[in-house]
C-alpha atoms as a PDB file:
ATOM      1  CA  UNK A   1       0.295 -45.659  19.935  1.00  0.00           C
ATOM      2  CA  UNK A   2       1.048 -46.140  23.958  1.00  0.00           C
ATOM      3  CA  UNK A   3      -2.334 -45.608  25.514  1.00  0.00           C
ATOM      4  CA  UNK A   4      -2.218 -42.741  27.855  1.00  0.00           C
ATOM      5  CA  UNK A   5      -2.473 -42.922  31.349  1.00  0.00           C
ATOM      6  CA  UNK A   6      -5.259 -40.992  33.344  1.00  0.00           C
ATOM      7  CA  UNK A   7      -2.847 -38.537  34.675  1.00  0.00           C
ATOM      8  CA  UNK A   8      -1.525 -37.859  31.652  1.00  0.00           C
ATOM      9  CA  UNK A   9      -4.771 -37.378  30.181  1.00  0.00           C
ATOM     10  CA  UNK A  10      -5.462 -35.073  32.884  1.00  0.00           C
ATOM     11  CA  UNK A  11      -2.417 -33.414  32.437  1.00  0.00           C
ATOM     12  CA  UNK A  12      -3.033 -32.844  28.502  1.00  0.00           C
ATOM     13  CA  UNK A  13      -6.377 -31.446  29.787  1.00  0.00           C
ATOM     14  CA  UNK A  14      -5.309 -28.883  31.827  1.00  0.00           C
ATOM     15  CA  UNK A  15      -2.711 -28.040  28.688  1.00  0.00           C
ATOM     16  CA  UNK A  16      -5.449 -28.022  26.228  1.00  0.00           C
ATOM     17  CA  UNK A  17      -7.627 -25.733  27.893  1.00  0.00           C
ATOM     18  CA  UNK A  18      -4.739 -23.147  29.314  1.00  0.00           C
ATOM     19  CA  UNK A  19      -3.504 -22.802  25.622  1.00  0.00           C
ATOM     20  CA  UNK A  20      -7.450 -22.254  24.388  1.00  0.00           C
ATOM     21  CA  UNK A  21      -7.645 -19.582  26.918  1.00  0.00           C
ATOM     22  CA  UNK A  22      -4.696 -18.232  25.788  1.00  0.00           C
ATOM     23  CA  UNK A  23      -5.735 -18.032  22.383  1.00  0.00           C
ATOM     24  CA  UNK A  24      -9.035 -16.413  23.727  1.00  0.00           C
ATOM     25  CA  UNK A  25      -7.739 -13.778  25.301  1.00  0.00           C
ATOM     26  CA  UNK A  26      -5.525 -12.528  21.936  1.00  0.00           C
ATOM     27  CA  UNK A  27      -9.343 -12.393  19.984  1.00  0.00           C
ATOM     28  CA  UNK A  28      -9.981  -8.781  20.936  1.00  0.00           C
ATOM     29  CA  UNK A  29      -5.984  -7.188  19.788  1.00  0.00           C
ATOM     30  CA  UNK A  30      -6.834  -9.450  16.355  1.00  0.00           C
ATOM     31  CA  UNK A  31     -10.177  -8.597  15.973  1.00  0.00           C
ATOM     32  CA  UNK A  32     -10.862  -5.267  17.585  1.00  0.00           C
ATOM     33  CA  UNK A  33     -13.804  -5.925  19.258  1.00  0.00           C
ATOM     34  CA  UNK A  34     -15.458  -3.490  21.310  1.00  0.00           C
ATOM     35  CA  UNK A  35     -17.767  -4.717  24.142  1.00  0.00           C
ATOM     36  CA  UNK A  36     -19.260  -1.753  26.460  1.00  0.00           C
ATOM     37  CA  UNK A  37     -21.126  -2.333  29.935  1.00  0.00           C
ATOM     38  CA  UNK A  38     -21.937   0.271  32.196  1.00  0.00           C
ATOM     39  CA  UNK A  39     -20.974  -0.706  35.005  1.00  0.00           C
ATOM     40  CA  UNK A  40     -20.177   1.834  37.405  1.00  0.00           C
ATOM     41  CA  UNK A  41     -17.911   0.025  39.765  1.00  0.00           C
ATOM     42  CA  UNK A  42     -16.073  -2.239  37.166  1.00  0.00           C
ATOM     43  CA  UNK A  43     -12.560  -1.561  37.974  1.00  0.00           C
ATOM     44  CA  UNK A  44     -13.054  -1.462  41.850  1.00  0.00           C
ATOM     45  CA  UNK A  45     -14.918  -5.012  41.583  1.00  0.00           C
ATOM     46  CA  UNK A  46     -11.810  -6.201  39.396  1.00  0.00           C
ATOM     47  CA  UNK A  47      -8.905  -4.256  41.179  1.00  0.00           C
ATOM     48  CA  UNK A  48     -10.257  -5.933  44.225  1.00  0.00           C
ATOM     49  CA  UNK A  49     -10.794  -9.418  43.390  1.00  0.00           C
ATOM     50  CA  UNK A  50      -7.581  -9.603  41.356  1.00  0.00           C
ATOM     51  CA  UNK A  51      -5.102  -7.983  44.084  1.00  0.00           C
ATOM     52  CA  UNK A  52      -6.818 -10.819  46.712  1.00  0.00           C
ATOM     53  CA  UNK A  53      -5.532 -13.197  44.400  1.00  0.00           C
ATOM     54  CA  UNK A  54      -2.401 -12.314  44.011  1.00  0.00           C
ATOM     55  CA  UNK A  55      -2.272 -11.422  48.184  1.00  0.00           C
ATOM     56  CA  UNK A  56      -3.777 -15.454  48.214  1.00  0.00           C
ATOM     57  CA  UNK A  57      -0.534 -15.889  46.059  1.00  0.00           C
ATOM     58  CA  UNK A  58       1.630 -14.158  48.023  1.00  0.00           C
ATOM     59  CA  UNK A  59       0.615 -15.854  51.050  1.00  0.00           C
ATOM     60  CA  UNK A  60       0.221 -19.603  49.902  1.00  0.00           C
ATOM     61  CA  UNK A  61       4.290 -19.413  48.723  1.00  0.00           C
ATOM     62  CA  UNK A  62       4.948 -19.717  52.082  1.00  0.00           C
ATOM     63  CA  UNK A  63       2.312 -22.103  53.388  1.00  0.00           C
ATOM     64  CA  UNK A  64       2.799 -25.187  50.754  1.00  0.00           C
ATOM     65  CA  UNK A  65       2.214 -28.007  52.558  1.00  0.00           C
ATOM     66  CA  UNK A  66      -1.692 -26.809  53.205  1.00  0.00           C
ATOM     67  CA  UNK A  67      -2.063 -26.957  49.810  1.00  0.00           C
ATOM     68  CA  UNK A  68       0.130 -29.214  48.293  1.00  0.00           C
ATOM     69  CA  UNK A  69      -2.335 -32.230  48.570  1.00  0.00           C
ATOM     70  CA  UNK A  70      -4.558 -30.304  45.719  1.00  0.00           C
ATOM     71  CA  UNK A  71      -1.403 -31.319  43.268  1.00  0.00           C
ATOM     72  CA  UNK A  72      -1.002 -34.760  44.583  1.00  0.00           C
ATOM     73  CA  UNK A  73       1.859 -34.359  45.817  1.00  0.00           C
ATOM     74  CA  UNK A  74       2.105 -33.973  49.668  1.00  0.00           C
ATOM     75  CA  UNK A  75       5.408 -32.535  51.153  1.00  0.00           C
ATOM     76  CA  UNK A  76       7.152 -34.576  53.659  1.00  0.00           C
ATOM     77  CA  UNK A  77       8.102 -32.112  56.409  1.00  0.00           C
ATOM     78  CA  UNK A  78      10.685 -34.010  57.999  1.00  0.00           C
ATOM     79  CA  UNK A  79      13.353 -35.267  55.684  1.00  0.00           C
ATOM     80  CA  UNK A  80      16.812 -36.305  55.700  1.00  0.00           C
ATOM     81  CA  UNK A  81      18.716 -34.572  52.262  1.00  0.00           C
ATOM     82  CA  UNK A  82      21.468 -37.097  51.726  1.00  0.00           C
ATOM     83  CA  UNK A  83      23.911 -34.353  50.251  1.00  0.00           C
ATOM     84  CA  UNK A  84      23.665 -31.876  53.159  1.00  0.00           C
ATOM     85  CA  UNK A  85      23.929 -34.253  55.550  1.00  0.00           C
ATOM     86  CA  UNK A  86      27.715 -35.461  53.574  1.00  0.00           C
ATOM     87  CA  UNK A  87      28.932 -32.440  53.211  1.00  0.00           C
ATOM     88  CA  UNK A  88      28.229 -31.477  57.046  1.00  0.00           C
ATOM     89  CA  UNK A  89      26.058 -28.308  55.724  1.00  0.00           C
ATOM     90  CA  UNK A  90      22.557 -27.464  56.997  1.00  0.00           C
ATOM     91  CA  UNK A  91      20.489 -25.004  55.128  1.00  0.00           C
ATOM     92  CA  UNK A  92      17.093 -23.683  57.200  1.00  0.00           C
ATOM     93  CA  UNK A  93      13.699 -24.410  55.149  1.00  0.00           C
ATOM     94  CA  UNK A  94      12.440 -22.056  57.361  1.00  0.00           C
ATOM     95  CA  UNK A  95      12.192 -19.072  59.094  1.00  0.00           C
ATOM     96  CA  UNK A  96       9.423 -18.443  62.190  1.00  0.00           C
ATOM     97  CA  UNK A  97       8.282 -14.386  61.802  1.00  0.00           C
ATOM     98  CA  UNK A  98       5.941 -13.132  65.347  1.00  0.00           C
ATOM     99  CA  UNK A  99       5.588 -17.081  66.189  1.00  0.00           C
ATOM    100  CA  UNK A 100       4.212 -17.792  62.597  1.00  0.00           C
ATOM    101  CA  UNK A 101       6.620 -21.186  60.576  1.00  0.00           C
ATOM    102  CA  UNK A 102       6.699 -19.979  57.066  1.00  0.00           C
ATOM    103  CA  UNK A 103       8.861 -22.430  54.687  1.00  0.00           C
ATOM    104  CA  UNK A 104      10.709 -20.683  51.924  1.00  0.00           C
ATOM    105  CA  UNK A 105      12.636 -23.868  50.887  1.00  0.00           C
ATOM    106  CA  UNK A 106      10.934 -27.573  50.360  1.00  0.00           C
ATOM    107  CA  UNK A 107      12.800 -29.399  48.120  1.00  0.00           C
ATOM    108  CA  UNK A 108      15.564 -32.299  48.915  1.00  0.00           C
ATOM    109  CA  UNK A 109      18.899 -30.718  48.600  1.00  0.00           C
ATOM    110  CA  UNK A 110      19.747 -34.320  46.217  1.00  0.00           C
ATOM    111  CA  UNK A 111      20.963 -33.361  43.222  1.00  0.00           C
ATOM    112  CA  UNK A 112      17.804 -33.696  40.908  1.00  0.00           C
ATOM    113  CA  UNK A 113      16.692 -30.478  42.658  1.00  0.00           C
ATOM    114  CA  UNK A 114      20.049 -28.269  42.467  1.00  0.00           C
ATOM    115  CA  UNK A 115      18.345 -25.833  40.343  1.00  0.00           C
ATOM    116  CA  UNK A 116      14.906 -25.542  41.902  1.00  0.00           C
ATOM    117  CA  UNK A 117      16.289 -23.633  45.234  1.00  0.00           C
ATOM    118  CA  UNK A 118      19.224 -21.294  45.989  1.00  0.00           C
ATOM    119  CA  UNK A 119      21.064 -20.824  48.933  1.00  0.00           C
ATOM    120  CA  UNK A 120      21.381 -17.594  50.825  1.00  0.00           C
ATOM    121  CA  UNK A 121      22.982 -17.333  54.416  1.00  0.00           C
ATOM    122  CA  UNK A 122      22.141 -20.100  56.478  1.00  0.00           C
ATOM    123  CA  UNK A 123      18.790 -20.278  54.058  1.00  0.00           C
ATOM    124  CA  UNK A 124      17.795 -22.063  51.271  1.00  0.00           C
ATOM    125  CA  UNK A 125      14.825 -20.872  48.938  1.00  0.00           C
ATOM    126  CA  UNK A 126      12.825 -22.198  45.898  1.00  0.00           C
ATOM    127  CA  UNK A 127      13.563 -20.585  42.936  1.00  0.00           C
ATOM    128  CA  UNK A 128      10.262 -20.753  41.429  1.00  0.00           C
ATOM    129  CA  UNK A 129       7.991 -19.965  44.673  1.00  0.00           C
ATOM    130  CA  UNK A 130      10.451 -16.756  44.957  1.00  0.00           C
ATOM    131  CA  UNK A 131       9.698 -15.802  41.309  1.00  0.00           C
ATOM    132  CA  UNK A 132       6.420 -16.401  41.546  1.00  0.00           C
ATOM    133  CA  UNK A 133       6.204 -14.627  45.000  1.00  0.00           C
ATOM    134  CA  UNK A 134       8.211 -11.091  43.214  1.00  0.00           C
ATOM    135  CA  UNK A 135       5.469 -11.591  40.316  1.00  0.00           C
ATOM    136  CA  UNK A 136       2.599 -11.434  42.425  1.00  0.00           C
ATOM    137  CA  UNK A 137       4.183  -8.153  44.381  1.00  0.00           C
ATOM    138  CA  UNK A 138       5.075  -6.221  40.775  1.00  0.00           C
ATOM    139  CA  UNK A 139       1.411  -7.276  40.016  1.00  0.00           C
ATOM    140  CA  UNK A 140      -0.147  -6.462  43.754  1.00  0.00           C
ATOM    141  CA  UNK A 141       1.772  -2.843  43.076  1.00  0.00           C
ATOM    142  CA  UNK A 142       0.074  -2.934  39.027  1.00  0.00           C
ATOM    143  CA  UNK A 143      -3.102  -3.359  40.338  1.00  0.00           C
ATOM    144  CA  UNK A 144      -2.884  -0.449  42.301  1.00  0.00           C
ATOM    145  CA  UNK A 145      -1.964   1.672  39.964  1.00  0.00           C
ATOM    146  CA  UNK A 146      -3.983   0.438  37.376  1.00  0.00           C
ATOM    147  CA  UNK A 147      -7.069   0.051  38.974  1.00  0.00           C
ATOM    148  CA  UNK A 148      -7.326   2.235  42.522  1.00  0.00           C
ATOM    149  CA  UNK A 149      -4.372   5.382  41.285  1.00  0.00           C
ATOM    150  CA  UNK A 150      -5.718   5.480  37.071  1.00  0.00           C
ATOM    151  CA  UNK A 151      -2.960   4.494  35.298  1.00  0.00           C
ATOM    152  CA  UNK A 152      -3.839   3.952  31.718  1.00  0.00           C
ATOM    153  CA  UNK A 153      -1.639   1.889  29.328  1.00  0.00           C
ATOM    154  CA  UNK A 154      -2.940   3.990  26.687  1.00  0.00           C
ATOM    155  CA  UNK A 155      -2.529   2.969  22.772  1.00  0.00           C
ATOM    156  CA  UNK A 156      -0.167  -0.017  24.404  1.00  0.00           C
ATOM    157  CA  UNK A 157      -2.908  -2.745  24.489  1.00  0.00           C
ATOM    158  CA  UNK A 158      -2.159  -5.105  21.854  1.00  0.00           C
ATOM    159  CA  UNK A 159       1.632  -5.012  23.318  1.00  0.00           C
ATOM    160  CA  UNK A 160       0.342  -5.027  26.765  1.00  0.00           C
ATOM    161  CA  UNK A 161      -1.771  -8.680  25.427  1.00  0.00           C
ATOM    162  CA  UNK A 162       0.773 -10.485  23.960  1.00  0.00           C
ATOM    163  CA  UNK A 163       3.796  -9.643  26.154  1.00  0.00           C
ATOM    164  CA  UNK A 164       1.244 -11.129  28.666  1.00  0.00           C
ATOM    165  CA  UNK A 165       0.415 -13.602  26.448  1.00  0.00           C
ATOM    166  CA  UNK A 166       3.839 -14.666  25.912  1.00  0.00           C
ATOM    167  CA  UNK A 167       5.125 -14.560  29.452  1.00  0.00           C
ATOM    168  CA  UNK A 168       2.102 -17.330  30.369  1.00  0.00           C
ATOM    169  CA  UNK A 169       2.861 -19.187  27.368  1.00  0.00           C
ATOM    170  CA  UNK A 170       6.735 -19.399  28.261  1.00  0.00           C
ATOM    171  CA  UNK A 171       5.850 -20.093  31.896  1.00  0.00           C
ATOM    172  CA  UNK A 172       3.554 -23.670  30.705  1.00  0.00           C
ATOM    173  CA  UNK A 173       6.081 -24.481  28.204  1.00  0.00           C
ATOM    174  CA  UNK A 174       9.256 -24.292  30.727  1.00  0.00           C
ATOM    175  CA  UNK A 175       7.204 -27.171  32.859  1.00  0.00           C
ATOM    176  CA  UNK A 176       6.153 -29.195  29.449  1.00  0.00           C
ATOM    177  CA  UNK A 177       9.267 -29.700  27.871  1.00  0.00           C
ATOM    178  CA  UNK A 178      12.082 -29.321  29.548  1.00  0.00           C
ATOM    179  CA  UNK A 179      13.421 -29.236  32.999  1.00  0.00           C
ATOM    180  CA  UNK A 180      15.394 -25.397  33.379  1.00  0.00           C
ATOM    181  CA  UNK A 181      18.490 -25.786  35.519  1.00  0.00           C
ATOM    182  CA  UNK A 182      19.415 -21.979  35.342  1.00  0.00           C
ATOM    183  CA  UNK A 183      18.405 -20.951  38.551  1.00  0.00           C
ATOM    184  CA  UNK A 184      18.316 -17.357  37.266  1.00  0.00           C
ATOM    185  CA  UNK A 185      16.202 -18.346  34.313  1.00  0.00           C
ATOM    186  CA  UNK A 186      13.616 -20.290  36.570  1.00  0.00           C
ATOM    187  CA  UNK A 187      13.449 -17.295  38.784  1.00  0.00           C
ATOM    188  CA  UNK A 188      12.422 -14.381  35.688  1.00  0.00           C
ATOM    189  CA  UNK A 189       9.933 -17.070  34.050  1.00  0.00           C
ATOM    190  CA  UNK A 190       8.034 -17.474  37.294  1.00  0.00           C
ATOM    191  CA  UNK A 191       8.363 -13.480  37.735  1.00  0.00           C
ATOM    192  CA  UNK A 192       6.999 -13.076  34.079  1.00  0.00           C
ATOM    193  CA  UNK A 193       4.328 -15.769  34.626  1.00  0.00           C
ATOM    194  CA  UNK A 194       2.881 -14.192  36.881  1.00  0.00           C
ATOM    195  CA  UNK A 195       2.718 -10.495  35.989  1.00  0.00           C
ATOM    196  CA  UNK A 196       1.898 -11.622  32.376  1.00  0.00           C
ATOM    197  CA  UNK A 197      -1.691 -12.662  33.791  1.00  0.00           C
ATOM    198  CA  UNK A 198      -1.633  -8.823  35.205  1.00  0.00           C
ATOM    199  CA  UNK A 199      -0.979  -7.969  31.655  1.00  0.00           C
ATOM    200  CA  UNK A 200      -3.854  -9.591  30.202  1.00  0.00           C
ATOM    201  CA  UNK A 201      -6.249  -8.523  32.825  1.00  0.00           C
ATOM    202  CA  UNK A 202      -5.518  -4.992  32.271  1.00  0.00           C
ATOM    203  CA  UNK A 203      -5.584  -5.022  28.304  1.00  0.00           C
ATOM    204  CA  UNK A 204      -8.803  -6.764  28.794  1.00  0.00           C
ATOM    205  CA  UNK A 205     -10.226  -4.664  31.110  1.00  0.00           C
ATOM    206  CA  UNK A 206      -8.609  -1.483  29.224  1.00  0.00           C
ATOM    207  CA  UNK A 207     -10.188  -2.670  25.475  1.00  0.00           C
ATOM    208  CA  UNK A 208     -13.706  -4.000  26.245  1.00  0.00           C
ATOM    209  CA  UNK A 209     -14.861  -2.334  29.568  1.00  0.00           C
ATOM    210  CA  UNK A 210     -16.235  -5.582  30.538  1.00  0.00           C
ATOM    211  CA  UNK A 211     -16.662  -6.845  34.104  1.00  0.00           C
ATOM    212  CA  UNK A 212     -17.769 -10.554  32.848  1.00  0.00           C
ATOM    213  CA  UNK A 213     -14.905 -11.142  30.762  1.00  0.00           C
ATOM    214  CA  UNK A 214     -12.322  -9.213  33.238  1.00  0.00           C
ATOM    215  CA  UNK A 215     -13.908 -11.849  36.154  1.00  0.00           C
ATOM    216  CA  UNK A 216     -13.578 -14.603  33.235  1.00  0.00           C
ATOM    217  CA  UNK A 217     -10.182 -13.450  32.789  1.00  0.00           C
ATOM    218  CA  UNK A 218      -9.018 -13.711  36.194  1.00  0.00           C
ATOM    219  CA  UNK A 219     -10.380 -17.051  36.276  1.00  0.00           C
ATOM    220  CA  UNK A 220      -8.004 -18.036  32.956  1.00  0.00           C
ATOM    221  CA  UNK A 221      -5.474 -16.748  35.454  1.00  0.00           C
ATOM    222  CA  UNK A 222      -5.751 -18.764  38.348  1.00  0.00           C
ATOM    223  CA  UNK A 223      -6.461 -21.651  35.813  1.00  0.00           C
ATOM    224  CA  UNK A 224      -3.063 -21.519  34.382  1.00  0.00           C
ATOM    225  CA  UNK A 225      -1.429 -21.485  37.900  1.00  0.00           C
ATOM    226  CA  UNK A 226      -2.849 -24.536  38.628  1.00  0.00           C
ATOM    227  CA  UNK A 227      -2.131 -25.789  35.566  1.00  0.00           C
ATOM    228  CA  UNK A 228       1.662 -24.494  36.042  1.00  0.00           C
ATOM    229  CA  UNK A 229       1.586 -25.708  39.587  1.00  0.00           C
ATOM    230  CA  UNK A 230       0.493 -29.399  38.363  1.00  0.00           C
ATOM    231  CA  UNK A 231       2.903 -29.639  35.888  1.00  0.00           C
ATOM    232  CA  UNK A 232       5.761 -28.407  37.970  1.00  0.00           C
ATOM    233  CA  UNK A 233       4.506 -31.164  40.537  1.00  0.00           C
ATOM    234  CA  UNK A 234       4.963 -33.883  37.843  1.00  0.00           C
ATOM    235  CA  UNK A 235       8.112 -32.591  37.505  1.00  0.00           C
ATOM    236  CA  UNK A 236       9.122 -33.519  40.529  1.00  0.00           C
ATOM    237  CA  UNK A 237       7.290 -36.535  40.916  1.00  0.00           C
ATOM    238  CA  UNK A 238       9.697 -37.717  37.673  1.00  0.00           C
ATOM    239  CA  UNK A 239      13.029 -36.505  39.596  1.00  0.00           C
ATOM    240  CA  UNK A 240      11.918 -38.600  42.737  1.00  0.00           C
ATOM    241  CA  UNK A 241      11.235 -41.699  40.985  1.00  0.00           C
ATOM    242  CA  UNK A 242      14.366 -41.594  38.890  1.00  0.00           C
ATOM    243  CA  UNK A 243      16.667 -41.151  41.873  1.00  0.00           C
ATOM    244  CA  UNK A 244      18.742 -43.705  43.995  1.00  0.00           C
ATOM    245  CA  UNK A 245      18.356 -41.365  47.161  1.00  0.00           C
ATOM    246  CA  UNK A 246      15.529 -42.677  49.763  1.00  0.00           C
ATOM    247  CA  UNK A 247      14.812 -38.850  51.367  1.00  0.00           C
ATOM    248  CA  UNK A 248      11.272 -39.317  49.782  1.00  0.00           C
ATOM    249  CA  UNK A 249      11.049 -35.975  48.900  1.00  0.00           C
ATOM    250  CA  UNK A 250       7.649 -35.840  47.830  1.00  0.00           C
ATOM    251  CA  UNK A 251       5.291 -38.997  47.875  1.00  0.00           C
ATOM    252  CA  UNK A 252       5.755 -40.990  44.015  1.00  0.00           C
ATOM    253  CA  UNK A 253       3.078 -40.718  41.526  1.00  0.00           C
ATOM    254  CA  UNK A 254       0.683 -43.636  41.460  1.00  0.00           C
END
């Protein structure tokens, strides 16, 4: 057996644990356990720490270069996309908003990466930071209702859980195994990703009244992300290495 390297050890790491936690989480739907703590403030604590993540979400899809050296994989702001520049077609990365750069697009436009943005107007966009981006709003809006407006999901739990459940599952297993070039499908699995983690918050938080496992919960959620967000980088890393195009996209894995 080919001794692993120590990315991909880190890599089956980060897999191992996401897929324990998601495991975890299903343990109250199969077991109907009932955990109570009186805790007064519970869902303001939860609402509130959980809609800052997903505003942190919202924000960082526009701002990846300041974090894209967590992934090891810096972006190279200043490229040269050998296909545009044949074709005689420029597509904007991005758009300034009140003097604030935001960059909606920051992939090579080589062909390894046709599926991973879209075009619209004079703009291109990544198909996975825009589904991720929609996901966090539909979840920003949840959490509102949910915890601030008391919106109950009723008898729905267990449905609630492993729709949730599923969604996070799909979203790890699109970046495992296979590279999706339906830009459509890339877009809902990043969508569902993300608003399956509002799922399981709120079937957590609705079955065991619990503020430690709700705040252990949204941990599991940002968990996955990065675990989702590493994976997808490795992705990329692979396209870059296997092309003949010199753009340098993204610096190659060591």
């Amino acid at each position: 057996m080919p001794k692993m390297s120590s990315q991909q050890l880190y890599r089956f790491f980060l897999i191992s644990i996401s897929f324990f936690g998601l495991v975890f989480v299903m343990l109250p739907a199969i077991y109907r356990l009932q955990i109570e703590e009186n805790f007064q403030w519970r869902k303001l604590v939860v609402g509130s720490i959980y809609g800052l993540v997903c505003l942190l979400g919202i924000t960082a899809v526009f701002f990846p270069s300041h974090c894209s050296t967590v992934f090891q994989a810096d972006l190279i702001e200043n490229r040269t996309d050998p296909i545009a520049a044949k074709s005689g077609k420029t597509f904007r990365k991005t758009t300034t908003i009140l003097g604030l750069r935001i960059r909606h697009g920051h992939h090579s436009s080589c062909e390894g990466f046709t599926a991973h943005e879209f075009q619209f107007a004079d703009k291109t966009f990544c198909t996975a930071c825009m589904g991720l981006f929609l996901g966090a709003i539909f979840s920003l809006v949840g959490t509102i209702a949910y915890f601030y407006l008391g919106w109950n999901i009723g008898e729905n739990i267990a449905l609630f859980l492993f729709v949730g459940v599923a969604s996070i599952g799909l979203g790890l297993f699109q970046y495992m195994f296979f590279d999706i070039q339906w830009r459509v499908v890339r877009l809902v699995l990043n969508v569902l990703f993300i608003v399956g983690t509002f799922f399981v918050v709120t079937s957590i938080d609705t079955a065991l009244n619990s503020l430690t496992l709700d705040l252990f919960v949204i941990f599991l959620a940002i968990f996955w992300l990065f675990t989702r967000i590493v994976l997808s980088k490795h992705i990329h890393s692979e396209i870059c290495q296997t092309c003949s195009s010199k753009c340098q996209g993204y610096k190659r894995e060591m």
